[in-house]
N, C-alpha and C. Protein backbone atom coordinates (compact mmCIF):
# COMPACT_ATOMS: atom_id res chain seq x y z
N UNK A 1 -12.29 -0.25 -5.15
CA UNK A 1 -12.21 -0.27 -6.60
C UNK A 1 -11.93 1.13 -7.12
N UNK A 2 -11.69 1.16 -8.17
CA UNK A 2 -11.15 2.61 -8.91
C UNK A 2 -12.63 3.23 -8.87
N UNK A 3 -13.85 2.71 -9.15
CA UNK A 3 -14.79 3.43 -9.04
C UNK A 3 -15.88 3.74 -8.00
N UNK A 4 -14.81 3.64 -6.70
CA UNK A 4 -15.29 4.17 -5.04
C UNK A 4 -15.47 5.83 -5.69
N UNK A 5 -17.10 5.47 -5.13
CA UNK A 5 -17.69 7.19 -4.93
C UNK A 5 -16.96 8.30 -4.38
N UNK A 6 -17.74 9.24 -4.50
CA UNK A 6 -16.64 10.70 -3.38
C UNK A 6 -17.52 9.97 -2.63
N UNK A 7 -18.59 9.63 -1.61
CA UNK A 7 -19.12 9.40 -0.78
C UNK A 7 -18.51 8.23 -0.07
N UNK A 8 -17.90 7.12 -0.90
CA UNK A 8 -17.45 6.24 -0.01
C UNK A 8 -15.70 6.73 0.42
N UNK A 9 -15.58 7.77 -0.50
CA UNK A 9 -13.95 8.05 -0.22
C UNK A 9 -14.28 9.15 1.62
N UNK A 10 -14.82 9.64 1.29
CA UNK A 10 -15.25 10.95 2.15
C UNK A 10 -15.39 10.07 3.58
N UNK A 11 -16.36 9.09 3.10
CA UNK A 11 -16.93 8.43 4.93
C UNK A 11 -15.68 7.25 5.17
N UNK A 12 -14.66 6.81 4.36
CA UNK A 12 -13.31 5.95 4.50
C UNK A 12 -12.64 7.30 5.40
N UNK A 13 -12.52 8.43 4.59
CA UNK A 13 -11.84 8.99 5.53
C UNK A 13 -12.09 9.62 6.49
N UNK A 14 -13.28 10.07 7.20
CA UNK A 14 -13.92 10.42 8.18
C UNK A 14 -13.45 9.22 9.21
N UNK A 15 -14.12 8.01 8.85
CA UNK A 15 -13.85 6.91 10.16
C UNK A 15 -11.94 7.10 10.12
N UNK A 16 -11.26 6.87 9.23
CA UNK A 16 -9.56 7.02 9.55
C UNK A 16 -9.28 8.35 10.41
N UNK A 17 -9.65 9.51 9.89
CA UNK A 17 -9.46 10.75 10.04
C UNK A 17 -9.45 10.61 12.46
N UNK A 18 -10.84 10.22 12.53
CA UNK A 18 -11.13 9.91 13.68
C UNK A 18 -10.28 8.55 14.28
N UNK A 19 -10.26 7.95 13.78
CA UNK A 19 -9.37 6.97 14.47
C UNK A 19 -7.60 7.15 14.86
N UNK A 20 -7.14 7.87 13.26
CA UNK A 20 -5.65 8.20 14.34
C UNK A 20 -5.75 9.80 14.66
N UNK A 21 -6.71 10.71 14.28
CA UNK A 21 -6.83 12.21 15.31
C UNK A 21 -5.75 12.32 16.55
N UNK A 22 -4.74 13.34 16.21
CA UNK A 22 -3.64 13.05 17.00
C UNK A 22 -4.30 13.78 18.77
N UNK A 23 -5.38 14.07 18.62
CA UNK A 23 -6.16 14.42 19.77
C UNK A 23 -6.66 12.98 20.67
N UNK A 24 -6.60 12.11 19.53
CA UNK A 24 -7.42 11.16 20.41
C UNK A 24 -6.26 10.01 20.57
N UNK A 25 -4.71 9.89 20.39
CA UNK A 25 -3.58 9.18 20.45
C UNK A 25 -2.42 10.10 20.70
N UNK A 26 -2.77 11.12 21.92
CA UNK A 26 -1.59 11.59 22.20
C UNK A 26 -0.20 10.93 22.63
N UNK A 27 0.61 11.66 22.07
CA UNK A 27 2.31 11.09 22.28
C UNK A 27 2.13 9.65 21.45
N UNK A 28 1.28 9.36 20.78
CA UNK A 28 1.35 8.18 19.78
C UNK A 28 2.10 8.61 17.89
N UNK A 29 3.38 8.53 18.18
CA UNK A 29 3.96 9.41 16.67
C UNK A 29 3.06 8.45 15.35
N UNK A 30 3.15 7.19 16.01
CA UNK A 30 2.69 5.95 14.43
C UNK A 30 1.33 6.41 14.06
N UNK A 31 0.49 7.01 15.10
CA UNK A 31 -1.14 7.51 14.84
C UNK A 31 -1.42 8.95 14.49
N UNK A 32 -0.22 10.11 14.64
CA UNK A 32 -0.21 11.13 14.01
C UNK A 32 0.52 11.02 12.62
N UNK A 33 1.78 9.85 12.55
CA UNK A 33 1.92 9.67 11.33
C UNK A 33 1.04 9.24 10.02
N UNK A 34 0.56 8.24 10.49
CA UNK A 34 -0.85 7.93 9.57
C UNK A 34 -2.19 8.91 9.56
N UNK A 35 -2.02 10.04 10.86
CA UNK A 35 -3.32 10.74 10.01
C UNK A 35 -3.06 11.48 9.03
N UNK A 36 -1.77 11.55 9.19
CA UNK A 36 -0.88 12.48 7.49
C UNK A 36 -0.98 12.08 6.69
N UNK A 37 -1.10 11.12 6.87
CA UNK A 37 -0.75 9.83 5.52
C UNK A 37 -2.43 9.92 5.45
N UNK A 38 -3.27 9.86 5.78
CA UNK A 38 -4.90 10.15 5.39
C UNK A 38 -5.29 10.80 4.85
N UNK A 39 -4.98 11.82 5.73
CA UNK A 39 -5.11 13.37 4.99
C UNK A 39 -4.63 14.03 3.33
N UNK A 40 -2.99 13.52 2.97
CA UNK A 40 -2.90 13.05 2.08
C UNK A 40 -3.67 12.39 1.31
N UNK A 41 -3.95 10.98 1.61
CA UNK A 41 -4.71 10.57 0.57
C UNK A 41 -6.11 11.22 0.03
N UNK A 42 -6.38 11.58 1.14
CA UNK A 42 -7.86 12.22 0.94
C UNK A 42 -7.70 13.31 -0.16
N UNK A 43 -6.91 13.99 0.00
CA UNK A 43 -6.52 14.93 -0.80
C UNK A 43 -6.28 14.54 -2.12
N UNK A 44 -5.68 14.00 -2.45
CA UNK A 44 -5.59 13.10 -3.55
C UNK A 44 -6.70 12.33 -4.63
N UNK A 45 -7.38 12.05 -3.57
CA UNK A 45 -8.77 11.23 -4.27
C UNK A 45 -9.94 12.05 -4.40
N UNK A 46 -9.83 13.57 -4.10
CA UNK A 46 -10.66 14.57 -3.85
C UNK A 46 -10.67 15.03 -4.80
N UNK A 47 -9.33 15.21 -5.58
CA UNK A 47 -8.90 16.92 -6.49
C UNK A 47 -8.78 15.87 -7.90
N UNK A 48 -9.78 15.92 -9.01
CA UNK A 48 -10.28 15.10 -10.11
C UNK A 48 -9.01 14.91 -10.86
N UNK A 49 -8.15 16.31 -10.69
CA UNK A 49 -6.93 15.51 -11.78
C UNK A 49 -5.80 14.84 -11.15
N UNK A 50 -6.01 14.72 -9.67
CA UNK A 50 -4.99 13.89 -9.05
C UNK A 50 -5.27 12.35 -9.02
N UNK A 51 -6.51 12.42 -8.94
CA UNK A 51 -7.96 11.40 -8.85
C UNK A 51 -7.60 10.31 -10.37
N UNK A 52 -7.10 11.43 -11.26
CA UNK A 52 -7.26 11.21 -12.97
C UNK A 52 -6.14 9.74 -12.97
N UNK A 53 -4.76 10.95 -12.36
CA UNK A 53 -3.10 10.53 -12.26
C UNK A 53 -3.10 9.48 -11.55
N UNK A 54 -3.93 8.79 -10.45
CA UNK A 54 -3.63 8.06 -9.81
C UNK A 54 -4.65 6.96 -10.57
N UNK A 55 -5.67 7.21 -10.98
CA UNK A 55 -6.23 5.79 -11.63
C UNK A 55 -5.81 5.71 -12.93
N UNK A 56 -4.93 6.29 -13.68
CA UNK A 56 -4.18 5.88 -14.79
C UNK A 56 -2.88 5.80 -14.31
N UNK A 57 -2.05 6.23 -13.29
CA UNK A 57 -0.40 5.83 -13.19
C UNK A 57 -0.67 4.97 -11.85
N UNK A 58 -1.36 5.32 -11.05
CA UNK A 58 -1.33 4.26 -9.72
C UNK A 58 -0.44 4.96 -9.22
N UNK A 59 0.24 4.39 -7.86
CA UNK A 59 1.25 5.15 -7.29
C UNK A 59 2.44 5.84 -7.60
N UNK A 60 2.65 5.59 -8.71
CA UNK A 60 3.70 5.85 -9.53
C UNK A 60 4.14 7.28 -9.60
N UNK A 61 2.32 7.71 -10.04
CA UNK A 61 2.08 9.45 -10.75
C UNK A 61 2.37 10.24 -9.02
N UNK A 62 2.73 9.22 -7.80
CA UNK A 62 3.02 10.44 -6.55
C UNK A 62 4.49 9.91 -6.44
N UNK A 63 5.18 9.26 -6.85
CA UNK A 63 6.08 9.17 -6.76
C UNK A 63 7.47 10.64 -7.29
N UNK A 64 8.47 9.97 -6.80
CA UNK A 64 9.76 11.06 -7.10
C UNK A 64 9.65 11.09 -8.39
N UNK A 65 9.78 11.79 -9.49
CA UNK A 65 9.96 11.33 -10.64
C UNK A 65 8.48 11.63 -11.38
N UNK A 66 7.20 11.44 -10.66
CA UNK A 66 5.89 11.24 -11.26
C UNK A 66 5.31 12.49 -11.36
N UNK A 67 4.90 12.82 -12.25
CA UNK A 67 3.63 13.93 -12.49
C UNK A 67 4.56 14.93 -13.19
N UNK A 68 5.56 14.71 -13.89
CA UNK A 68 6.40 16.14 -14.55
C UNK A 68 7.25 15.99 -13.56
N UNK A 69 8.32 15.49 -13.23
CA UNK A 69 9.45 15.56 -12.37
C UNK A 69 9.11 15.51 -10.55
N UNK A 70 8.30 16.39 -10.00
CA UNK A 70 8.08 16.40 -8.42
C UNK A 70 7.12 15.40 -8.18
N UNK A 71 5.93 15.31 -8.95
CA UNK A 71 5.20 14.62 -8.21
C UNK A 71 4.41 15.22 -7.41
N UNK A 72 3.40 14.34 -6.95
CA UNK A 72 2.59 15.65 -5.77
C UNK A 72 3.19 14.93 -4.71
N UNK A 73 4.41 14.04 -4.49
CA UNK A 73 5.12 13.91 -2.94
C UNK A 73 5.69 14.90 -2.18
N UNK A 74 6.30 14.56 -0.77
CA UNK A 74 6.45 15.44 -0.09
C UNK A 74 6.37 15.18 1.26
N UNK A 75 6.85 15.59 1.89
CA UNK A 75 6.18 15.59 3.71
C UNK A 75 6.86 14.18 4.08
N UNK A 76 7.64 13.37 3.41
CA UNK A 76 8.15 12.27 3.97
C UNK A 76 7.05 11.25 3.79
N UNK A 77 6.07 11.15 3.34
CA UNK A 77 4.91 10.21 3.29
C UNK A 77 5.35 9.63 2.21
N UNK A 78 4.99 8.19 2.48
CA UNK A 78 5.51 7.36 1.22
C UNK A 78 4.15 6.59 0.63
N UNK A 79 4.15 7.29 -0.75
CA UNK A 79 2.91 7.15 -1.54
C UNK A 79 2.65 5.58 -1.85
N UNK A 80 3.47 5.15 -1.81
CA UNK A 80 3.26 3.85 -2.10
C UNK A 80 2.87 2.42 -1.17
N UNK A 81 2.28 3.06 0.24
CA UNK A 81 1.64 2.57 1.48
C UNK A 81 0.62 3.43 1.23
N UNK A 82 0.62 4.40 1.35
CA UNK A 82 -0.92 5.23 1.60
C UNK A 82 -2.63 4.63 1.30
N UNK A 83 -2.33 4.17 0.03
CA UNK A 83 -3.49 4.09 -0.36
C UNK A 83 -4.02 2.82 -0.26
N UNK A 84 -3.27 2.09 0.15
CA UNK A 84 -3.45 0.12 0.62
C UNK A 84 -3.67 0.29 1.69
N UNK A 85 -2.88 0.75 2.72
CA UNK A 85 -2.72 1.30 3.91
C UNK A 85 -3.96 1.74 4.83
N UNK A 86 -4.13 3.16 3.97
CA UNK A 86 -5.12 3.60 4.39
C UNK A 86 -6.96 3.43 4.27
N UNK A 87 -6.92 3.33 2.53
CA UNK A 87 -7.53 3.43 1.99
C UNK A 87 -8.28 1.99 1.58
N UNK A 88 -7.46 1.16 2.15
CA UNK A 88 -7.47 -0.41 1.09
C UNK A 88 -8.65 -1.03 0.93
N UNK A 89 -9.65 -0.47 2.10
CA UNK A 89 -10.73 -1.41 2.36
C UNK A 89 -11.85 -0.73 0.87
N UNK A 90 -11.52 0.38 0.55
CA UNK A 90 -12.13 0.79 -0.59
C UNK A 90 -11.58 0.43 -2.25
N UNK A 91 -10.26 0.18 -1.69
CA UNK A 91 -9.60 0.13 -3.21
C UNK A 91 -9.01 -1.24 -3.74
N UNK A 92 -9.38 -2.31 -2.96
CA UNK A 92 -9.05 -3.21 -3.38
C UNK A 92 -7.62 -4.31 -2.51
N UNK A 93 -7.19 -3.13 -1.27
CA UNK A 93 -6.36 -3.82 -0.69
C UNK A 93 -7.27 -4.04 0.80
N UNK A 94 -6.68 -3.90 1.78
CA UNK A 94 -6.57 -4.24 2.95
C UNK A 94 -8.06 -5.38 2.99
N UNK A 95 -8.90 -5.55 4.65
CA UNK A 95 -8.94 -7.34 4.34
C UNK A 95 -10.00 -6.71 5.82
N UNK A 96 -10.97 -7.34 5.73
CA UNK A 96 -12.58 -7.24 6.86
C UNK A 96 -12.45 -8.77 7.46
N UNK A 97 -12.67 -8.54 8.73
CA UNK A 97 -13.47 -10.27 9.18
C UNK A 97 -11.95 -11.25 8.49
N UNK A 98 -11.03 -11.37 8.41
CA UNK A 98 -9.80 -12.42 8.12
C UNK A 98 -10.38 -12.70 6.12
N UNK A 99 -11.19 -12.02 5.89
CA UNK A 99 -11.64 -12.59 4.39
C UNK A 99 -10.04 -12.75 3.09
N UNK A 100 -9.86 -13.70 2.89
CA UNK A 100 -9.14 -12.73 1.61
C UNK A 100 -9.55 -12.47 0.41
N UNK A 101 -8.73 -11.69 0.11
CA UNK A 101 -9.09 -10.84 -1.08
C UNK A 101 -7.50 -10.80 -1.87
N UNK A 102 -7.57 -10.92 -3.53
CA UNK A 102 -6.58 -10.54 -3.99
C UNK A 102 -6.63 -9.08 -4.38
N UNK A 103 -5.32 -8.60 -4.44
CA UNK A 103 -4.71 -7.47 -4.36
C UNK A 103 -3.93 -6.73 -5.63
N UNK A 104 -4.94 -6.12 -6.30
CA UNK A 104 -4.01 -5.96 -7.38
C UNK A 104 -2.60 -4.96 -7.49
N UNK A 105 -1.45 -5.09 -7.85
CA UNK A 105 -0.56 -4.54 -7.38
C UNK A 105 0.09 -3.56 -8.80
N UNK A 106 0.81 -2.62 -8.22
CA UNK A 106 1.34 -2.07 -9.68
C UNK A 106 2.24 -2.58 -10.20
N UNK A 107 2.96 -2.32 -11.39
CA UNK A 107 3.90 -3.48 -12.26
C UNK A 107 5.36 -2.93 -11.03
N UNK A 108 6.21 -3.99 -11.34
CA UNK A 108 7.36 -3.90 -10.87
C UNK A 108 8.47 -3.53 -11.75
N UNK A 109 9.28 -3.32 -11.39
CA UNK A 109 10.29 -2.56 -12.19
C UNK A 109 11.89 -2.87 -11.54
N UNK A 110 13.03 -3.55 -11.88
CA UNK A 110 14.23 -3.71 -11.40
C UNK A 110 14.83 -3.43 -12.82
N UNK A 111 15.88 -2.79 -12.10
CA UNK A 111 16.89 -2.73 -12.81
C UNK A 111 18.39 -3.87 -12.58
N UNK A 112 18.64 -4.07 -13.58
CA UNK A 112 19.82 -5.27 -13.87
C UNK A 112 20.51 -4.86 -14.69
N UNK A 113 22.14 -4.92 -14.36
CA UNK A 113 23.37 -4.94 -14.74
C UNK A 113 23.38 -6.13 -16.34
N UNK A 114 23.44 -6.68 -17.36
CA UNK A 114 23.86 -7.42 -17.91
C UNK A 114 24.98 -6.93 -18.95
N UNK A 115 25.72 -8.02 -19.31
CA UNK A 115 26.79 -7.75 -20.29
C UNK A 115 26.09 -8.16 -21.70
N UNK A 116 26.86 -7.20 -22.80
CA UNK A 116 25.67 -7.39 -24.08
C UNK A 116 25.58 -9.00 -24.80
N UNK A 117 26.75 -9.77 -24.02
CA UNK A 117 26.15 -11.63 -24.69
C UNK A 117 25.02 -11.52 -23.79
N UNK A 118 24.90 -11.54 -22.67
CA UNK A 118 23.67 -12.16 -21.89
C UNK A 118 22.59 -11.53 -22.13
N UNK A 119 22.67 -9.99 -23.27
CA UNK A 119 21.45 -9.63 -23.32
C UNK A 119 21.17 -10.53 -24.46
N UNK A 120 22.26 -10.42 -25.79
CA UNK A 120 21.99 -10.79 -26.80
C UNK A 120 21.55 -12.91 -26.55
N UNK A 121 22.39 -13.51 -25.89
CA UNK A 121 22.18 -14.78 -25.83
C UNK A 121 20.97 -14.74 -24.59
N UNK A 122 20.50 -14.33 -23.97
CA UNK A 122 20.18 -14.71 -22.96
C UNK A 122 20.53 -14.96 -21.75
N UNK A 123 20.34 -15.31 -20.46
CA UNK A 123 20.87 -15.81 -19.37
C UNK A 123 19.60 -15.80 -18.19
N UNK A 124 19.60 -16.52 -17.16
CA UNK A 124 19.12 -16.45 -15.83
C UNK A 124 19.41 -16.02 -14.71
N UNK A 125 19.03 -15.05 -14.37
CA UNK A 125 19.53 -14.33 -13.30
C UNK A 125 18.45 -14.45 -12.03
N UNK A 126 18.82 -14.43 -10.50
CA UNK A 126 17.77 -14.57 -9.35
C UNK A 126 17.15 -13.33 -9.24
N UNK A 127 16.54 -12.84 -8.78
CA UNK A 127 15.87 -11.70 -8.23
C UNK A 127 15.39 -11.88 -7.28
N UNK A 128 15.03 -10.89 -6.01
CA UNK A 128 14.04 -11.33 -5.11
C UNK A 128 12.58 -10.65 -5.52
N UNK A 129 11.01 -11.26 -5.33
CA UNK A 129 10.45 -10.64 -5.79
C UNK A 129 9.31 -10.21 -4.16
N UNK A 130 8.72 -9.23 -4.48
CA UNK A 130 8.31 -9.07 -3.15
C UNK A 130 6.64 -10.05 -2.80
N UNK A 131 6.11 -10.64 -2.39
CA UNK A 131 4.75 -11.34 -2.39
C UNK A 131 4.08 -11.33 -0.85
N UNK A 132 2.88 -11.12 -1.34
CA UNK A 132 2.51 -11.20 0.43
C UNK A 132 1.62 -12.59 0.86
N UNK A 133 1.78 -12.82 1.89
CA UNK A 133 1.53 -14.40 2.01
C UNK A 133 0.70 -14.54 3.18
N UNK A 134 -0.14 -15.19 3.52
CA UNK A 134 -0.72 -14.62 5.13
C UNK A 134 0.01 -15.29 5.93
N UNK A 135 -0.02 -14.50 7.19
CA UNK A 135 0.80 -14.71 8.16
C UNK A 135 0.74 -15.63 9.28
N UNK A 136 1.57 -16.84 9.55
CA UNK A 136 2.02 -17.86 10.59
C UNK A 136 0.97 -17.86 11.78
N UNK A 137 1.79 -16.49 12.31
CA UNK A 137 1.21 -16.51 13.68
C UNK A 137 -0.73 -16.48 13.88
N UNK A 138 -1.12 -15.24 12.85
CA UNK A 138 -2.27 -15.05 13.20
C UNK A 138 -3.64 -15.88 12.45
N UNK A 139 -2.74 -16.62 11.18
CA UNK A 139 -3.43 -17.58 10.44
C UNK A 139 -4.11 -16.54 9.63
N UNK A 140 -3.93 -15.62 9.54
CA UNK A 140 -4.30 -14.25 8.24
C UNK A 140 -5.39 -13.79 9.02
N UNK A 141 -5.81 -14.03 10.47
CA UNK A 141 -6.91 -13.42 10.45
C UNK A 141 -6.55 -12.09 11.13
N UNK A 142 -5.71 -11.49 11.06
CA UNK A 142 -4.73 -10.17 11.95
C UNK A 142 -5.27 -10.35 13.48
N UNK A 143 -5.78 -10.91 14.11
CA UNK A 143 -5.50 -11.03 15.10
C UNK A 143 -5.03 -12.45 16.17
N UNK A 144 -4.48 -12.33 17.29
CA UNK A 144 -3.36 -13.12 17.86
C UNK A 144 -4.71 -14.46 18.41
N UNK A 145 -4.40 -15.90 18.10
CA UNK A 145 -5.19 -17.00 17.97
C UNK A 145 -5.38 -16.93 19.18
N UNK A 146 -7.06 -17.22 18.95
CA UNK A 146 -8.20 -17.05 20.28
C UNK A 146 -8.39 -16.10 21.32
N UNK A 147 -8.24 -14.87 20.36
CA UNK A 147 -8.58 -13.57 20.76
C UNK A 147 -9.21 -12.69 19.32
N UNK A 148 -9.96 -12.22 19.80
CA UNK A 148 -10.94 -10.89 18.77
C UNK A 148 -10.30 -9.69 18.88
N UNK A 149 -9.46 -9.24 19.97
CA UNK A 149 -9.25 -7.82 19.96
C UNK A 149 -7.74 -7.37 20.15
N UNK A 150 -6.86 -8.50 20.27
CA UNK A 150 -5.59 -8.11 20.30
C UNK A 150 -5.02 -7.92 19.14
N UNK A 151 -4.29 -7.26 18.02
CA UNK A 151 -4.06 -7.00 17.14
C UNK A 151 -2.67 -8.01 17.05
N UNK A 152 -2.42 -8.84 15.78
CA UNK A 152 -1.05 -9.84 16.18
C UNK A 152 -0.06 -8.58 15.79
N UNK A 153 0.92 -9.27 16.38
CA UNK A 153 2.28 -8.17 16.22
C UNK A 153 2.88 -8.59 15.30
N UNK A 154 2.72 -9.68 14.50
CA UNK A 154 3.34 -9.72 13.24
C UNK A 154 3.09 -9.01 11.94
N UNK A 155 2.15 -9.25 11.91
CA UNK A 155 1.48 -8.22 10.89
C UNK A 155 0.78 -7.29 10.90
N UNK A 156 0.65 -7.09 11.63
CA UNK A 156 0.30 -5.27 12.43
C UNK A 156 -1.48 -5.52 12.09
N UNK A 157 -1.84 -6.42 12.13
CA UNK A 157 -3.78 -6.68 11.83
C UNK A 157 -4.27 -6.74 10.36
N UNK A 158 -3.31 -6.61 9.78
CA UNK A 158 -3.32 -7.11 7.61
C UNK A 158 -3.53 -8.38 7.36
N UNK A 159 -3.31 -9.43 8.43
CA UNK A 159 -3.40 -10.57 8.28
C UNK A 159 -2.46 -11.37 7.34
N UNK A 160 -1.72 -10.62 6.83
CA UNK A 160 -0.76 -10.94 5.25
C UNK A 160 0.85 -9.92 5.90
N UNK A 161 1.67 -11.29 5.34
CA UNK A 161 3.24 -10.25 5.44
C UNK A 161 4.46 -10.50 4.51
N UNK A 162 5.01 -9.59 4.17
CA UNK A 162 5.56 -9.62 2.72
C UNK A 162 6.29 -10.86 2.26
N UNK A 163 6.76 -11.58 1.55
CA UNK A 163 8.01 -12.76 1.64
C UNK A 163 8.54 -12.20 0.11
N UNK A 164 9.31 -12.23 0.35
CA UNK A 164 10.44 -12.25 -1.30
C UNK A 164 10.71 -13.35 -1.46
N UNK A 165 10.54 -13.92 -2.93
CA UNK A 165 11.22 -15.25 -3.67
C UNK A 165 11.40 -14.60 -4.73
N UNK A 166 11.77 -15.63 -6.08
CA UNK A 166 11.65 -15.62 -7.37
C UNK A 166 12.81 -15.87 -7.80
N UNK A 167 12.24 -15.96 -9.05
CA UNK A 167 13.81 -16.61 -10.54
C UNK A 167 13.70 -15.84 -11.50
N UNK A 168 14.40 -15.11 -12.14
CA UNK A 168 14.34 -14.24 -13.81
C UNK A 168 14.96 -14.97 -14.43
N UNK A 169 14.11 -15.10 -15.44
CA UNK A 169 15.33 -15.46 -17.10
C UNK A 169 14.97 -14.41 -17.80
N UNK A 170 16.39 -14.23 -18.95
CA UNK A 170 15.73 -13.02 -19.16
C UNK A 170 16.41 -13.54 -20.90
């Protein structure tokens, strides 16, 4: 939730911090990549006016474009995994024991071409929209059926995997 303690942010990232430690997953790039991506966040949820930017813009305020033009991005980390990612079990994303949980997400934003009748009259146009759905193989519980410890390979242990649909009228 937006109002996770420094204490629960601090011990979220202690157990992450230790789990991908590129000491303890050598020659593993996906487990030194994500301790960046930790470290980052930690940083983030630490320093009160980044803390501020992110529970009033959401991912947005680290985005290209966010915080006065730069943003606090950088380093190739893409702000907009980090904090589900990493963080989720505190903030409202990621998923304990196969439970679900809804996910609140930030607004979406597309841009569309129209000609000025279809703005002025209207029209229907498709879009794809992105949704996450739990996943086939593992039955959402992220791991591979009638096993506890193999992680499924479909959804990397989220139990949930993205699907695009949808219809716009606009």
């Amino acid at each position: 939730s937006r109002d996770a303690s420094e204490r629960d942010i601090k011990k979220a990232y202690k157990r992450l911090a230790m789990k991908f430690h590129p000491d303890r997953n050598q020659g593993d790039d996906t487990a030194a990549e994500k301790f960046k991506e930790v470290k980052v966040a930690y940083e983030i949820l630490t320093d009160a006016q980044k803390r501020s930017a992110y529970d009033q813009y959401g991912h947005a305020a680290f985005e290209q474009g966010g915080m006065g033009g730069g943003g606090f991005g950088g380093g190739g980390a893409d702000f907009g995994d980090i904090f589900g990612d990493v963080f989720g079990d505190i903030f409202g994303g990621g998923r304990r024991g196969g439970q679900q949980r809804a996910q609140r997400g930030s607004d979406l934003r597309y841009n569309m071409e129209l000609t000025l009748e279809e703005a002025v009259r209207g029209c229907d146009k498709e879009i794809e929209v992105p949704t996450l759905v739990s996943c086939d193989p593992c039955e959402g519980t992220g791991a591979k059926k009638g096993t506890s410890s193999t992680t499924c390979s479909t959804c990397h242990g989220q139990g949930q995997v993205q699907m695009r649909q949808g219809f716009f009228a606009v």
